[in-house]
C-alpha atoms as a PDB file:
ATOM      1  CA  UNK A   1       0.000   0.000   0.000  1.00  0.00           C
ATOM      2  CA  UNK A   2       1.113   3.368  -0.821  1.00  0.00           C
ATOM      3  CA  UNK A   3       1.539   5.662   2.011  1.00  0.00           C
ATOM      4  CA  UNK A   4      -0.771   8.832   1.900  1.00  0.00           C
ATOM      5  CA  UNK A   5      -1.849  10.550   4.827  1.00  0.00           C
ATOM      6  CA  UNK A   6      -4.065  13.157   2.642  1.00  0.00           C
ATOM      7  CA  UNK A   7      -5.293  13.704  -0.781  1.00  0.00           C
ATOM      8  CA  UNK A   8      -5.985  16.819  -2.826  1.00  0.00           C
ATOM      9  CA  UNK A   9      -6.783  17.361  -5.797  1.00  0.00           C
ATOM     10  CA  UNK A  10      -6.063  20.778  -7.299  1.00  0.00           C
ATOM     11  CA  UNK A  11      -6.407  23.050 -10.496  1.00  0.00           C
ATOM     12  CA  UNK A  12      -4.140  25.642 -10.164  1.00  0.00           C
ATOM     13  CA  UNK A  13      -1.303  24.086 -12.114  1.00  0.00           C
ATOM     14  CA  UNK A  14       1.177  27.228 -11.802  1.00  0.00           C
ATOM     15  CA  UNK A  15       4.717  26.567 -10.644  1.00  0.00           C
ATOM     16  CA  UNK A  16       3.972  28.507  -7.413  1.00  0.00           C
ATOM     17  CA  UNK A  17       1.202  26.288  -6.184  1.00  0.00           C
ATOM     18  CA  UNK A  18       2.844  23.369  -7.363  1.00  0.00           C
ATOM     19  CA  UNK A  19       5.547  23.834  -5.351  1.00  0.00           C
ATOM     20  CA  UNK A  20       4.105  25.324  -2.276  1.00  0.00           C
ATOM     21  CA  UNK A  21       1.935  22.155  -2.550  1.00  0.00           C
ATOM     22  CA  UNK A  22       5.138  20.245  -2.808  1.00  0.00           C
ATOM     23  CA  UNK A  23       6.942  22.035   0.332  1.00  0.00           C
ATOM     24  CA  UNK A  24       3.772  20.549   1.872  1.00  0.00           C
ATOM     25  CA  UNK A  25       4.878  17.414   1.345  1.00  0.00           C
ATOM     26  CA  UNK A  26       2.850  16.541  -1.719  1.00  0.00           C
ATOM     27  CA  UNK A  27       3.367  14.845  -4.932  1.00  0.00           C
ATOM     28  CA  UNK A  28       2.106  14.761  -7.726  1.00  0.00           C
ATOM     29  CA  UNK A  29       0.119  10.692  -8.696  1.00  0.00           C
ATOM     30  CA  UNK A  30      -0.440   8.801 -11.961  1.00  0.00           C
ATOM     31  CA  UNK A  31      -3.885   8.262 -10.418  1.00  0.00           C
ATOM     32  CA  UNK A  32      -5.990  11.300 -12.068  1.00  0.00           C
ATOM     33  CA  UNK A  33      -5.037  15.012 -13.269  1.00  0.00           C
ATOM     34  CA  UNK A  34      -4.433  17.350 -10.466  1.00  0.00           C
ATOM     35  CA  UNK A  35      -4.524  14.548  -7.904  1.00  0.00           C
ATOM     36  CA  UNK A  36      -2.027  14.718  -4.890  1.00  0.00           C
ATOM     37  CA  UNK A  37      -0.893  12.504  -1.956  1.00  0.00           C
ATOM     38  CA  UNK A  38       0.444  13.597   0.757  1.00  0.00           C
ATOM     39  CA  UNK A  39       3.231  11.469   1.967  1.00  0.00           C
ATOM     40  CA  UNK A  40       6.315  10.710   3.687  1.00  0.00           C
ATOM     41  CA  UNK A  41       7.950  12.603   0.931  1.00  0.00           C
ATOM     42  CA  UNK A  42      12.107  12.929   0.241  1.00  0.00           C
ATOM     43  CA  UNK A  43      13.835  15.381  -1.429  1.00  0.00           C
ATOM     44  CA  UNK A  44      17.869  16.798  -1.812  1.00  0.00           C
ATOM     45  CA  UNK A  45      18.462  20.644  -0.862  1.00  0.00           C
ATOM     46  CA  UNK A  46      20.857  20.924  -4.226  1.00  0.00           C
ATOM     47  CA  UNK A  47      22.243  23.766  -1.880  1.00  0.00           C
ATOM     48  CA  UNK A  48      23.588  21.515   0.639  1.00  0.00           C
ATOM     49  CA  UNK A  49      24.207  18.718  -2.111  1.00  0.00           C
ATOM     50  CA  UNK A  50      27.848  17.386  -2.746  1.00  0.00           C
ATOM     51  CA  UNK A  51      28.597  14.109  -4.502  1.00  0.00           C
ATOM     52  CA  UNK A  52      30.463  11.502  -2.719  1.00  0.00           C
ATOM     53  CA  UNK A  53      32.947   9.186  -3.336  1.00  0.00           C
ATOM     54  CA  UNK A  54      30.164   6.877  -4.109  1.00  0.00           C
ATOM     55  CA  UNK A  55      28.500   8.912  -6.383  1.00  0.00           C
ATOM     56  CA  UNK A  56      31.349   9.921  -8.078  1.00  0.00           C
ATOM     57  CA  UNK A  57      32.265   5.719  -8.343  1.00  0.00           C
ATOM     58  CA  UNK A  58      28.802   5.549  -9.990  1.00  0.00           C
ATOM     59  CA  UNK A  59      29.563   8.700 -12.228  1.00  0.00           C
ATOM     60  CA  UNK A  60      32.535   7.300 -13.436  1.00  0.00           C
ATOM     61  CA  UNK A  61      31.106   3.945 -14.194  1.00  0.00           C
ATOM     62  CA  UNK A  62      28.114   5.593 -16.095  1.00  0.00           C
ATOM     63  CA  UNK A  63      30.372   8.710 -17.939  1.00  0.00           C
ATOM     64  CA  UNK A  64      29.265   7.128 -21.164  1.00  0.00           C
ATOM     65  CA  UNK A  65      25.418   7.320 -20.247  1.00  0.00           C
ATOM     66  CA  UNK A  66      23.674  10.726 -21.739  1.00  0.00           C
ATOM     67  CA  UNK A  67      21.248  12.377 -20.678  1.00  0.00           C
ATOM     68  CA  UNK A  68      18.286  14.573 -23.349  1.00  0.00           C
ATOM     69  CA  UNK A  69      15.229  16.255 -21.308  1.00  0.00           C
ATOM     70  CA  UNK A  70      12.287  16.063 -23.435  1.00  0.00           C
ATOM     71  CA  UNK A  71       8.612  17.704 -23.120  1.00  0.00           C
ATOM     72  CA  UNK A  72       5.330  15.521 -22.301  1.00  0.00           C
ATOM     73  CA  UNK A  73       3.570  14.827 -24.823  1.00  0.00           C
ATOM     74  CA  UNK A  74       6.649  13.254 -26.290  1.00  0.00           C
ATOM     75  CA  UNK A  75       6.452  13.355 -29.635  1.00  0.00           C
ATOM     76  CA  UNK A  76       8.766  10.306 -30.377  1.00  0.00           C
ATOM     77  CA  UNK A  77       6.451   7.889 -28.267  1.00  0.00           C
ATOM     78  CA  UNK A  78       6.769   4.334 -29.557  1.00  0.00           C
ATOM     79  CA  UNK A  79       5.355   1.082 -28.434  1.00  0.00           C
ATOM     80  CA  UNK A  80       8.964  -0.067 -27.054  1.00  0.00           C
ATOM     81  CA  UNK A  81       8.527   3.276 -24.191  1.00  0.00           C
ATOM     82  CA  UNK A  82       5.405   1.400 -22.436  1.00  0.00           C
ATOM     83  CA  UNK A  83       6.834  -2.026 -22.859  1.00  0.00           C
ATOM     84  CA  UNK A  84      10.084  -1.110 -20.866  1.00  0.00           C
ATOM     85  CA  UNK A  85       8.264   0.071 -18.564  1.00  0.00           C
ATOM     86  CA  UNK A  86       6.031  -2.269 -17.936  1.00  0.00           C
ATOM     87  CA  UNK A  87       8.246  -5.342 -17.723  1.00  0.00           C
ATOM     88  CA  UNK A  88      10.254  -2.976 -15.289  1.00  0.00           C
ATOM     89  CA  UNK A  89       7.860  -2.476 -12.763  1.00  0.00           C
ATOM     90  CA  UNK A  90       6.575  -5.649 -13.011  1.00  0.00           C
ATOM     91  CA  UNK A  91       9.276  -7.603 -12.119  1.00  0.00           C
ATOM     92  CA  UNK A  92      10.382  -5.198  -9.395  1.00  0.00           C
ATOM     93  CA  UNK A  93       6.812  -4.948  -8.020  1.00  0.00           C
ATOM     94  CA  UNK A  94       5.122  -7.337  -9.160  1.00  0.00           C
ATOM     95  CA  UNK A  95       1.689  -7.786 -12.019  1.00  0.00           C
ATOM     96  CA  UNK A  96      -0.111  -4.859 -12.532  1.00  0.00           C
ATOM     97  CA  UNK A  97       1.736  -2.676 -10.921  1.00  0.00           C
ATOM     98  CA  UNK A  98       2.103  -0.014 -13.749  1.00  0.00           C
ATOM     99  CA  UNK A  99       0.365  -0.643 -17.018  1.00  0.00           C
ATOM    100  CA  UNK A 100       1.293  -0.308 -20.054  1.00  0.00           C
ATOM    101  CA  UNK A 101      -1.682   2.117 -21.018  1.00  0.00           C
ATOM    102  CA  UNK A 102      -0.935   4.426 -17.796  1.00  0.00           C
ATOM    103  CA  UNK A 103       2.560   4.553 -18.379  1.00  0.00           C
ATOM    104  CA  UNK A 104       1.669   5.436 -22.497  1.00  0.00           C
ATOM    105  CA  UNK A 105      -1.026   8.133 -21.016  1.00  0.00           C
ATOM    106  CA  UNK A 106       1.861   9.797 -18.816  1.00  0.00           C
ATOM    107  CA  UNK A 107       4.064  10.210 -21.435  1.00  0.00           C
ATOM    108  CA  UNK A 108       1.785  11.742 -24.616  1.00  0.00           C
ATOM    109  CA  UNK A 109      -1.404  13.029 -22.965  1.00  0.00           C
ATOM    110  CA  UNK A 110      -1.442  16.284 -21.241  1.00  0.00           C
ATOM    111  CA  UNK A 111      -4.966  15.818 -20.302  1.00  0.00           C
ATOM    112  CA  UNK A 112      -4.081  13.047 -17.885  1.00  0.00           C
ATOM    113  CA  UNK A 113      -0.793  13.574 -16.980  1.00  0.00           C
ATOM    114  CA  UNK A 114       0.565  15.703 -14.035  1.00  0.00           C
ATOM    115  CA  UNK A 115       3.374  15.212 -15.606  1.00  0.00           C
ATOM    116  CA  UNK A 116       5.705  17.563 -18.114  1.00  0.00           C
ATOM    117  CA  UNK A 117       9.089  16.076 -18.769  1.00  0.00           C
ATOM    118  CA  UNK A 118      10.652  12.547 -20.023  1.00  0.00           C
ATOM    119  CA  UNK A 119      14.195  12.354 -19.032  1.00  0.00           C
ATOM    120  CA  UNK A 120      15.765   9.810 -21.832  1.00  0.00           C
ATOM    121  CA  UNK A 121      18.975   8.036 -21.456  1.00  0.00           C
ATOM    122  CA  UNK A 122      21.184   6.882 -24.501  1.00  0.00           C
ATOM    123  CA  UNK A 123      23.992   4.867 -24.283  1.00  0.00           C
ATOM    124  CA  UNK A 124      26.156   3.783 -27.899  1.00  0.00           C
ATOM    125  CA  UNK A 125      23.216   5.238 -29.482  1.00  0.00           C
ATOM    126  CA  UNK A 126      20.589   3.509 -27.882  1.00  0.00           C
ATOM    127  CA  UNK A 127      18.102   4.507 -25.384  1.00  0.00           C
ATOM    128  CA  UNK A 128      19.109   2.391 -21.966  1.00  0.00           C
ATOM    129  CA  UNK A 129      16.369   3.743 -19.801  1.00  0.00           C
ATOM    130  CA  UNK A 130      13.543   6.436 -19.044  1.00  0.00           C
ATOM    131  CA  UNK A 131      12.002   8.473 -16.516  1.00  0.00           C
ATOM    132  CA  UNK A 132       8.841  10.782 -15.949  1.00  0.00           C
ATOM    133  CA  UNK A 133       9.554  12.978 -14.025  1.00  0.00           C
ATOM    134  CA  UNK A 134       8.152  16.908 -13.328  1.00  0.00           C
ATOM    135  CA  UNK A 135      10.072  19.840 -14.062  1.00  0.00           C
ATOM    136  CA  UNK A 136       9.056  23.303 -12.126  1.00  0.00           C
ATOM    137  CA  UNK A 137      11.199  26.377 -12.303  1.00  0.00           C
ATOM    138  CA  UNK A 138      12.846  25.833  -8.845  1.00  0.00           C
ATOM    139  CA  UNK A 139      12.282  21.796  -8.806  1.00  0.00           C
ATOM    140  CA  UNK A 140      12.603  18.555 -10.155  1.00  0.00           C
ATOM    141  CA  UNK A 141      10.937  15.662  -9.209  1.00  0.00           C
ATOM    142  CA  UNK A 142      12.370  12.360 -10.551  1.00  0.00           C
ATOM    143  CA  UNK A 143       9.031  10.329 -10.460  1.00  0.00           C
ATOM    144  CA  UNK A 144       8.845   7.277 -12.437  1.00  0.00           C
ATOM    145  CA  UNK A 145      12.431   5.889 -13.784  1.00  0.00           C
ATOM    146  CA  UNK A 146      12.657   2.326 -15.469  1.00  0.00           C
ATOM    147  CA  UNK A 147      15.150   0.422 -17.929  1.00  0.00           C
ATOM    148  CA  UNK A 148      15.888  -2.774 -19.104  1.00  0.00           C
ATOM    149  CA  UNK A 149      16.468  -4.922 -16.099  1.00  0.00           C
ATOM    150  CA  UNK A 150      18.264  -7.421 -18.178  1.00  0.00           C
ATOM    151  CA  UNK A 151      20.525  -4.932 -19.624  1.00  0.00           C
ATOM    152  CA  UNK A 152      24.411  -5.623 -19.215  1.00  0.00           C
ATOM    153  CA  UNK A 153      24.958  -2.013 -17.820  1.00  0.00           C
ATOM    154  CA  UNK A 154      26.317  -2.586 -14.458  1.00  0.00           C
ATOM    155  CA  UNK A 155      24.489   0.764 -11.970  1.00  0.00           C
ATOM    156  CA  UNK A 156      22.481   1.592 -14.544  1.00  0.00           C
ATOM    157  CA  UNK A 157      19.973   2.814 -12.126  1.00  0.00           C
ATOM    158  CA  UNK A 158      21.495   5.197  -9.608  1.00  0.00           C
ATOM    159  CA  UNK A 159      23.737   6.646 -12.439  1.00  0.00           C
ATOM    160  CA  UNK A 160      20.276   7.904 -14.004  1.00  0.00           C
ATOM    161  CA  UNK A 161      19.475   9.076 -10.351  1.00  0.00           C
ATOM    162  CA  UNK A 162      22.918  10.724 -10.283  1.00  0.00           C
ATOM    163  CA  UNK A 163      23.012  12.123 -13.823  1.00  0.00           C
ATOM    164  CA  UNK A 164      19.008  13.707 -12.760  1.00  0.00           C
ATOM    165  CA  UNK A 165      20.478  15.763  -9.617  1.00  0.00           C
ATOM    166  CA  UNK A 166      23.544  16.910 -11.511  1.00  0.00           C
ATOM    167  CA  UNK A 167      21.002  18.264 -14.059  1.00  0.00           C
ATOM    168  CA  UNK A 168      19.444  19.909 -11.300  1.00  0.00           C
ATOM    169  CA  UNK A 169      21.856  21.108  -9.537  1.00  0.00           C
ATOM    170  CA  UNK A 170      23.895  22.804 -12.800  1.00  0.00           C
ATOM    171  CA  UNK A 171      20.298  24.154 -13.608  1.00  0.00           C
ATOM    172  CA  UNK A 172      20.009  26.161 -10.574  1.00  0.00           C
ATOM    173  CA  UNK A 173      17.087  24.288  -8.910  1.00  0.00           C
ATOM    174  CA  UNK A 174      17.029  24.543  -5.369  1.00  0.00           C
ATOM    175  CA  UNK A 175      14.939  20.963  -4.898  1.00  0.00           C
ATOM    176  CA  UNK A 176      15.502  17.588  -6.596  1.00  0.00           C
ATOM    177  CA  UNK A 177      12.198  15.184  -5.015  1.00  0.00           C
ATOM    178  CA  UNK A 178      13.209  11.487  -4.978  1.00  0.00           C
ATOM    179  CA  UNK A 179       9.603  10.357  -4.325  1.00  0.00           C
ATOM    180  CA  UNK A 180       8.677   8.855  -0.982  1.00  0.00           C
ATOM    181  CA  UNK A 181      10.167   6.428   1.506  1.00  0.00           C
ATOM    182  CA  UNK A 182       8.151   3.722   2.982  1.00  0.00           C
ATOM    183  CA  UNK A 183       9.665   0.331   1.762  1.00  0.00           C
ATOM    184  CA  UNK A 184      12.988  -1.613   2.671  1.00  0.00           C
ATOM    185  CA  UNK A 185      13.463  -1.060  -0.558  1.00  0.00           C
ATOM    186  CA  UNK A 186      13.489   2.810  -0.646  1.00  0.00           C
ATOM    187  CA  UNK A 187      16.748   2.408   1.232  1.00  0.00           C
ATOM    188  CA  UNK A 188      19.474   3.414  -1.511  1.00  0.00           C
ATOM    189  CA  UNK A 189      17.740   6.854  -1.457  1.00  0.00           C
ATOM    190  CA  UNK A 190      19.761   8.086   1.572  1.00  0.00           C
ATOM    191  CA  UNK A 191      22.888   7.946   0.115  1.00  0.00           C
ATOM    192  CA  UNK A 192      22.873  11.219  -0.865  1.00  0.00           C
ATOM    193  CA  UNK A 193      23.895  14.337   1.292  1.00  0.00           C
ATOM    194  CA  UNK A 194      21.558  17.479   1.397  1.00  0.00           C
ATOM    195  CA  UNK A 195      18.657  14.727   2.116  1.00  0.00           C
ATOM    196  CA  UNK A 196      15.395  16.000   3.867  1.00  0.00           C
ATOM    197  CA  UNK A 197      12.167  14.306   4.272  1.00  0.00           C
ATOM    198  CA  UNK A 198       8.340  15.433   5.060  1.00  0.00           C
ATOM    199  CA  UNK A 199       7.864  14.085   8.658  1.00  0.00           C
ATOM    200  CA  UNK A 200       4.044  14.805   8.236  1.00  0.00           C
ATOM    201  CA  UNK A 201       4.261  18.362   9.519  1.00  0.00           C
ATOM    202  CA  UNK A 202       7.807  19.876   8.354  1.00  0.00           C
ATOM    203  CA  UNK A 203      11.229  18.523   6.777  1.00  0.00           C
ATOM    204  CA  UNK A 204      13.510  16.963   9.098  1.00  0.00           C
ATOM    205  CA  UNK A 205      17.434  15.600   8.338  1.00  0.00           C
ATOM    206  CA  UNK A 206      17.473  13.213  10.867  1.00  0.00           C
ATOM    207  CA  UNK A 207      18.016   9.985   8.873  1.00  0.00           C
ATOM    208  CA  UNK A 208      18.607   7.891  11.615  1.00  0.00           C
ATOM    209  CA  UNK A 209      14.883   8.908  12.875  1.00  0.00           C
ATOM    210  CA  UNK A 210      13.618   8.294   9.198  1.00  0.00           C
ATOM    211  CA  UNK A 211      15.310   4.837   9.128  1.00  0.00           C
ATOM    212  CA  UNK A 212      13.146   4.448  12.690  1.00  0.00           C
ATOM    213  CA  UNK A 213      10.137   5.666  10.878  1.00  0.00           C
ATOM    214  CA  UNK A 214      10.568   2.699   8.255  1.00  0.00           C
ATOM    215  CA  UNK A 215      11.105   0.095  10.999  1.00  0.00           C
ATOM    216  CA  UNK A 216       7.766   0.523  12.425  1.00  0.00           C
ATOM    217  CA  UNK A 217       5.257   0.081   9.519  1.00  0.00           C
ATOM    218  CA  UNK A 218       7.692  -3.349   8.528  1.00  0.00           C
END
């Protein structure tokens, strides 16, 4: 179950409200347009944010990975997009998790989609992975990633992470959202530094109290 202590759904879709509504600990959903769960919600200050020696491990294995920000609707949308995707989060999350119609309606209709950017990765010409994410002149939210699992591209995954924050970072954002955290599996989020996280009232930096929070829903 997905974590949401309150739902909203709004129609103001100006950067403002969308990110005072995000300082508020809200994200955006693939449930509906407008529609909004609050939740135990992470995100990097990019002010605070330095890579590590980790990160910069990842960055090195990954230099040949390229990153191309593209508006939603994409225009380019294929049949191999929503088939990706859907083998992805099926086989992290199991059936049904994210269809293949959703993830096509996220990506090419603006009607239905709180959603305005598709990060695309290429690597030796071809694209190695995707991500729908929201871009708002002070924030980014890296929402939905996914690749090929199979794919012989050892960190695949965080490098598109870390190649997302640089992005926001060298574009002067002030926030880079990671989502929520409320599975084991969320875990690999806190390696980064400049991490805060919507306690249900206000941000907080205390990850060894977040790591707490995680222990008692498990």
């Amino acid at each position: 179950m997905y974590l949401s202590w309150k739902e909203e759904t709004i129609v103001d879709f100006s950067d403002a409200n969308i990110e005072h509504m995000y300082n508020e600990g809200f994200v955006f959903t693939r449930i509906g347009k407008g529609v909004m769960n609050q939740t135990r919600s992470l995100r990097i200050d990019l002010n605070n944010f330095e890579f590590s020696s980790e990160n910069r491990r990842v960055l090195g294995k990954t230099e040949d990975l390229a990153l191309s920000v593209h508006p939603i609707p994409y225009e380019k949308y294929d049949w191999s997009i929503h088939k990706m995707g859907k083998e992805f989060y099926e086989k992290k999350f199991g059936e049904k998790t994210f269809s293949a119609q959703k993830i096509k309606e996220l990506i090419t209709n603006k009607e239905k989609s709180n959603f305005n950017r598709l990060l695309v990765y290429i690597k030796d010409e071809k694209v190695a992975g995707y991500c729908i994410a929201l871009e708002t002149k002070n924030t980014l939210h890296y929402c939905y990633p996914f690749y090929e699992l199979g794919a012989d591209y050892p960190n695949l995954g965080m490098g598109m992470m870390l190649k997302a924050i640089m992005l926001a970072k060298e574009s002067g954002k002030k926030y880079i959202y990671l989502g929520s955290f409320q599975r084991p599996t969320d875990t690999y989020k806190l390696q980064f530094s400049g991490l805060e996280w919507f306690g249900g009232t206000e941000w907080k930096n205390d990850l060894d109290q977040l790591k707490d929070e995680l222990k008692t829903v498990m």
